[in-house]
Protein backbone atom coordinates (compact mmCIF):
# COMPACT_ATOMS: atom_id res chain seq x y z
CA UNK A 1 -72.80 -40.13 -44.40
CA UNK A 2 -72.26 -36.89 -42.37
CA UNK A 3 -70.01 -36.66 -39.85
CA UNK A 4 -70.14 -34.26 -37.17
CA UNK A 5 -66.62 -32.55 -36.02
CA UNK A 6 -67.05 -33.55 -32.39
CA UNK A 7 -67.49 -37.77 -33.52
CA UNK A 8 -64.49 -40.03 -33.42
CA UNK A 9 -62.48 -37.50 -31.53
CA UNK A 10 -60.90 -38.17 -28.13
CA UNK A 11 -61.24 -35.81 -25.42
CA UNK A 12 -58.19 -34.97 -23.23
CA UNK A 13 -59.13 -35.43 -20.14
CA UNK A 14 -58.48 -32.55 -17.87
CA UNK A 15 -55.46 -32.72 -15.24
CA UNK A 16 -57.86 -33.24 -12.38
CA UNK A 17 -59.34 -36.45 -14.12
CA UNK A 18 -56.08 -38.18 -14.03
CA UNK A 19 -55.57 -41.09 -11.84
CA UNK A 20 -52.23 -41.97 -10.94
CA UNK A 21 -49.44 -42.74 -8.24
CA UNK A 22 -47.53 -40.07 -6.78
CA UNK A 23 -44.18 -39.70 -5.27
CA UNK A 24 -44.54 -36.88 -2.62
CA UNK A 25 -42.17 -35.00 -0.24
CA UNK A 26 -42.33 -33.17 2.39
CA UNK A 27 -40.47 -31.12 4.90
CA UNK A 28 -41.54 -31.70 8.50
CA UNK A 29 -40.59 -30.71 11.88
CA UNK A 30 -39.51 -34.54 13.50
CA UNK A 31 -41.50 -35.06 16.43
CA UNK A 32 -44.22 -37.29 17.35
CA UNK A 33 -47.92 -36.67 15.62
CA UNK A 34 -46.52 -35.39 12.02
CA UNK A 35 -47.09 -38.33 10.39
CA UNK A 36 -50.37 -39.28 12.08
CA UNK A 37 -51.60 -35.39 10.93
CA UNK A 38 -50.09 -36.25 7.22
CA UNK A 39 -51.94 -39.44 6.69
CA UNK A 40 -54.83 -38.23 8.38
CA UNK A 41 -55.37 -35.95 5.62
CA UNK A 42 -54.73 -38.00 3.15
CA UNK A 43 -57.48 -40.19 5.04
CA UNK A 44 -60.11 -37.34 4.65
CA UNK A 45 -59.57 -37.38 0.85
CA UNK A 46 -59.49 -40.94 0.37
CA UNK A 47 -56.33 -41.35 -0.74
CA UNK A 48 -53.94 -44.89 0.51
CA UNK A 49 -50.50 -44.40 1.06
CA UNK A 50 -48.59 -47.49 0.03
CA UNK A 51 -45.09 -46.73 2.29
CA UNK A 52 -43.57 -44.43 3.67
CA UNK A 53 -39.62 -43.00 4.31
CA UNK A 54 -38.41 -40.84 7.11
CA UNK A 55 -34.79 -39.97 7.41
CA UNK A 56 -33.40 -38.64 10.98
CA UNK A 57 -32.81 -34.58 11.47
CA UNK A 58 -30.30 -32.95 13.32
CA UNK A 59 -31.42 -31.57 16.13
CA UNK A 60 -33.90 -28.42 14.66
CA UNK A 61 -33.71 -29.38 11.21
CA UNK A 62 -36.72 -30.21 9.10
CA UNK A 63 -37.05 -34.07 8.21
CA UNK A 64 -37.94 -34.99 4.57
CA UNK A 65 -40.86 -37.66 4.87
CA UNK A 66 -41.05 -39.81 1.33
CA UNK A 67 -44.17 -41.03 0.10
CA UNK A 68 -45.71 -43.08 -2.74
CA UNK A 69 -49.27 -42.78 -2.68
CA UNK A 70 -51.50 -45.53 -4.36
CA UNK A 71 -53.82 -44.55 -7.46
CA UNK A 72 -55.66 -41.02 -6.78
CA UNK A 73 -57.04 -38.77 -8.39
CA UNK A 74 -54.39 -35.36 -9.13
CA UNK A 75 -57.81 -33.26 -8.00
CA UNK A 76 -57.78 -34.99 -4.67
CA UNK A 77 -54.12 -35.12 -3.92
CA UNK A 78 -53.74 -31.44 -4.98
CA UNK A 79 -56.58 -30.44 -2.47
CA UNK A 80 -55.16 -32.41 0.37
CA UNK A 81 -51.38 -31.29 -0.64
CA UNK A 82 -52.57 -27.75 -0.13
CA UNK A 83 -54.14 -28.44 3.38
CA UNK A 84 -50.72 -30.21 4.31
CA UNK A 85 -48.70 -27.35 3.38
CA UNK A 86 -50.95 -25.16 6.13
CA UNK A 87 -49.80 -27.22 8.96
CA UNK A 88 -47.50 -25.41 11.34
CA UNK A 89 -45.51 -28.85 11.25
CA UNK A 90 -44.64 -28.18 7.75
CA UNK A 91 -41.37 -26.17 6.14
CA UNK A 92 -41.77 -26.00 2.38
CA UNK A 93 -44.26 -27.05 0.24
CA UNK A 94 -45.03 -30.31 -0.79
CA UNK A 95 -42.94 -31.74 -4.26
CA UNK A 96 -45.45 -34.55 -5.54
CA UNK A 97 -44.19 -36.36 -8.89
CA UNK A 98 -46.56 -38.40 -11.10
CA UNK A 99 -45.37 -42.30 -11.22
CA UNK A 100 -46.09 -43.09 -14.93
CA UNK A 101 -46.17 -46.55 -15.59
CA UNK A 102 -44.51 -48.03 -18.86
């Protein structure tokens, strides 16, 4: 029996194909419409958030808004990270953390 080099061998998927939850952060000016303009985007790109964390500023101060994001795909949140980070709402880029369950 031949065997070809490419049977029985598992493919690694690519980055993009993995489907997890994410812990994200981001830096936001604190006044009203942030959020709605976050989870609007996330909207567009089909991905749920499953709650949400917003600590107060002082006055002028970026506020860090906390995230864990339901199963998505690292393609999709990567492409709707990077259209978060263009908002003029936004201070720093966005931290997002892969939630690996064990």
């Amino acid at each position: 029996m031949n065997i070809t080099p490419d049977e029985g061998v598992k493919r690694l998927r690519s980055i993009d194909e993995i489907e997890s939850r994410y812990y994200v952060r981001v830096m936001a000016d604190d006044k009203p419409g942030v959020l709605a303009k976050i989870s609007g985007i996330f909207a567009k790109f089909g991905i749920s958030i499953e709650s949400v964390t917003q600590k107060s500023a002082r006055s002028g101060q970026a506020v860090p808004i906390v995230m864990v994001i339901h199963d998505a795909l690292e393609k999709k949140l990567r492409s709707a990270l990077a259209v978060i980070d263009k908002l003029d709402v936004i201070k720093e880029k966005a931290v997002a953390i892969r939630i690996e369950e064990i």
